[in-house]
Each structure stands twice: as structure tokens, then as C-alpha cells.
C-alpha atoms as a PDB file:
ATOM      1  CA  UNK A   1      21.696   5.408   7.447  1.00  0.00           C
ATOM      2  CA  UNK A   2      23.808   5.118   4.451  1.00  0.00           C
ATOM      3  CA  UNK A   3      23.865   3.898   1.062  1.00  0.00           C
ATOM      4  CA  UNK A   4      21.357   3.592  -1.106  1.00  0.00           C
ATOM      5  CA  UNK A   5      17.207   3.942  -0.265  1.00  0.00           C
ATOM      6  CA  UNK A   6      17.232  -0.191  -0.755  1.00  0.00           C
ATOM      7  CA  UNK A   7      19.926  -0.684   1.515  1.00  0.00           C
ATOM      8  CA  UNK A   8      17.113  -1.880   4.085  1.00  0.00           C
ATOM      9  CA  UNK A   9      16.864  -5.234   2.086  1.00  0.00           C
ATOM     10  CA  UNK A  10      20.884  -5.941   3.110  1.00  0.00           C
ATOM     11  CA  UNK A  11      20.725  -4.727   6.768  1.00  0.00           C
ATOM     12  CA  UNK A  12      17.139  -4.498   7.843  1.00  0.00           C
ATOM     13  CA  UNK A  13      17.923  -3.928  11.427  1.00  0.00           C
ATOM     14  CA  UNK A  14      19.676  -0.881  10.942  1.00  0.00           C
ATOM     15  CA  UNK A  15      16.523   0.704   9.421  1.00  0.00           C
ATOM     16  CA  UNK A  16      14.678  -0.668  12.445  1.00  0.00           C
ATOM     17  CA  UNK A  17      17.263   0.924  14.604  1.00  0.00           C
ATOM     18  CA  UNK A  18      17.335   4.078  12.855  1.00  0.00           C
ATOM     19  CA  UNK A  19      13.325   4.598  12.742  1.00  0.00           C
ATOM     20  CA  UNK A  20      13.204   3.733  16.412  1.00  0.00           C
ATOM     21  CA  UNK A  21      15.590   6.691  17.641  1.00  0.00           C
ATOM     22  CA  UNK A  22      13.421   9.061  15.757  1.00  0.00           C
ATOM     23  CA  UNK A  23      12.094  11.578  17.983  1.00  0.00           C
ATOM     24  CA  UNK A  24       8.054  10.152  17.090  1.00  0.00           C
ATOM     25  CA  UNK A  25       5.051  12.930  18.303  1.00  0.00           C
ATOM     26  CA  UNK A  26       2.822  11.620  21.639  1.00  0.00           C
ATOM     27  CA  UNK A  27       0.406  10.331  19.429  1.00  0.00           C
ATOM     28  CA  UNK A  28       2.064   8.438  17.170  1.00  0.00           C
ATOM     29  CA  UNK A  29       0.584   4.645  17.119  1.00  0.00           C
ATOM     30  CA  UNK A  30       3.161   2.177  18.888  1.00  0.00           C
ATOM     31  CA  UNK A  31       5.035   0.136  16.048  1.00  0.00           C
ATOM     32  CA  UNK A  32       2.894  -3.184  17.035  1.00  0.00           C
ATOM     33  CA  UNK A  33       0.083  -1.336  15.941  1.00  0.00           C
ATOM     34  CA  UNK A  34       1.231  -1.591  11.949  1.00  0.00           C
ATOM     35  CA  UNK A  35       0.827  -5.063  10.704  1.00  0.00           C
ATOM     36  CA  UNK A  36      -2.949  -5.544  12.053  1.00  0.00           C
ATOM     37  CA  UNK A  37      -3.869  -2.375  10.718  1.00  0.00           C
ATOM     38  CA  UNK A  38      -2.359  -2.142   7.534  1.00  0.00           C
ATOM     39  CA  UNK A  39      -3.515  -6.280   7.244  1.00  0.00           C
ATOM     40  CA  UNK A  40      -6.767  -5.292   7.347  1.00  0.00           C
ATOM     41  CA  UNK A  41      -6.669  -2.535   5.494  1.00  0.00           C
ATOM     42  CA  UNK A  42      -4.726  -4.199   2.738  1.00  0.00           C
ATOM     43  CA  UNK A  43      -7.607  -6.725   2.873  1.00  0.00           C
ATOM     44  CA  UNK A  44     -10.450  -3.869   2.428  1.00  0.00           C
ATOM     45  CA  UNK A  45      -9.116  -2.528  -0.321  1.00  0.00           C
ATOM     46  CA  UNK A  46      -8.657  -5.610  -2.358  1.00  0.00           C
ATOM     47  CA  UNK A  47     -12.647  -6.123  -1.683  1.00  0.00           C
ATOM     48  CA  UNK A  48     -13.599  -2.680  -2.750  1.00  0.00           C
ATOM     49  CA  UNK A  49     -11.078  -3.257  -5.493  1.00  0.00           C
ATOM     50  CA  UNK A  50     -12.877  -6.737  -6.675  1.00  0.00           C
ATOM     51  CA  UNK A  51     -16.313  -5.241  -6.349  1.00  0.00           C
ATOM     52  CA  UNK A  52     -15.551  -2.204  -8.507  1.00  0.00           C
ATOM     53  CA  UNK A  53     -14.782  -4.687 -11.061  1.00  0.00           C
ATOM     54  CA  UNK A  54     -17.681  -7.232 -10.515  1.00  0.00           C
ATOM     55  CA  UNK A  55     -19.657  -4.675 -10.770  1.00  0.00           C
ATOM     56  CA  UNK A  56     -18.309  -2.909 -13.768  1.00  0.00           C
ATOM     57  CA  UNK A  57     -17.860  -6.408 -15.735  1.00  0.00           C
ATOM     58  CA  UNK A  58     -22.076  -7.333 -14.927  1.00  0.00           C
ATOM     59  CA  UNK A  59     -23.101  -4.178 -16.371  1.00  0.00           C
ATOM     60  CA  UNK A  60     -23.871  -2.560 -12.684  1.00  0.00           C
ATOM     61  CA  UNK A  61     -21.589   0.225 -12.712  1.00  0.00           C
ATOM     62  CA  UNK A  62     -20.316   2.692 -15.993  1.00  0.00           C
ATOM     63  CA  UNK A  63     -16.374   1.187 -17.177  1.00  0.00           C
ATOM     64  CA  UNK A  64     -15.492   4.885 -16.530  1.00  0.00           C
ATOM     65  CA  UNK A  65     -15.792   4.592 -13.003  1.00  0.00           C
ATOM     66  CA  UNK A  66     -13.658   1.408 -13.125  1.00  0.00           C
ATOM     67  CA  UNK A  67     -10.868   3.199 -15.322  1.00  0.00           C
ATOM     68  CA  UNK A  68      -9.040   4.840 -13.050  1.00  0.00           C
ATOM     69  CA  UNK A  69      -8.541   1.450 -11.021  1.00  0.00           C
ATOM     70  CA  UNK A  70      -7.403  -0.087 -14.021  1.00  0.00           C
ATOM     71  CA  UNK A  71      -3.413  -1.263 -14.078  1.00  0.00           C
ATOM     72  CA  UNK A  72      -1.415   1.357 -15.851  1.00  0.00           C
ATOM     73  CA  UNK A  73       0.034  -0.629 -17.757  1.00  0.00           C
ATOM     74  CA  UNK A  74      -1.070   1.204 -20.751  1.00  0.00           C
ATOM     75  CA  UNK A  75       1.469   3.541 -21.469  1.00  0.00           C
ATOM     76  CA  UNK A  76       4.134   0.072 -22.165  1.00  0.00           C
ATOM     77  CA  UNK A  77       1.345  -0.254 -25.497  1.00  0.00           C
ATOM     78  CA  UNK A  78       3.013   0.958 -28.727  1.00  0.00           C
END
């Protein structure tokens, strides 16, 4: 593949092409396998995520173990 690293979003396919002529180890996970998984995993983490939060925001849990969850976003603060 040439180009840039973002030249997937012009020419998807020929990432797709280029990832499925890699030479992949016996037990790799076939390719289906990705969008459950990382579905449900995206969906586990926003829970954990939410809870950490509830439970920092009703006094349950210390802010300092909700800090390094926190958007860093800081460092854009003057």
C-alpha cells in the first residue's frame, strides 16, 4: 500500500486486500470474528466506564480513582 496511513478512507478495498494476503499465524481469529467481538467489547467498556463515574459522582468511590478515566482534555486549559 501506498500513500499516506489515511489512504484507507479513499480506497478501502485495497487495505482489505492488502491485510488479507498477509501471511496471518494458525491461530489467528477469522476476520468475521471482529465486529461481534470488538461490539461487545466496545459496549463493556462504556458500562464500566459509566459506572466508574456513577459511582465517583454519588460519593461511592474516591475522584482519584476516576481521574485517570477522565478526558484529557486538560492540557488545551491555559
Amino acid at each position: 500500500m501506498t500513500g499516506s496511513r489515511w489512504s484507507f478512507l479513499i480506497n478501502p478495498m485495497e487495505s482489505y486486500n492488502w491485510y488479507s494476503q498477509l501471511i496471518k499465524p494458525a491461530w489467528a481469529p477469522p476476520g468475521w470474528l471482529f465486529g461481534p467481538v470488538w461490539t461487545v467489547l466496545d459496549a463493556v467498556i462504556a458500562v464500566r466506564y459509566g459506572t466508574v463515574f456513577y459511582k465517583t459522582f454519588t460519593g461511592k468511590l474516591s475522584w482519584m480513582v476516576a481521574l485517570p478515566f477522565a478526558p484529557a482534555n486538560h492540557h488545551h486549559l491555559p
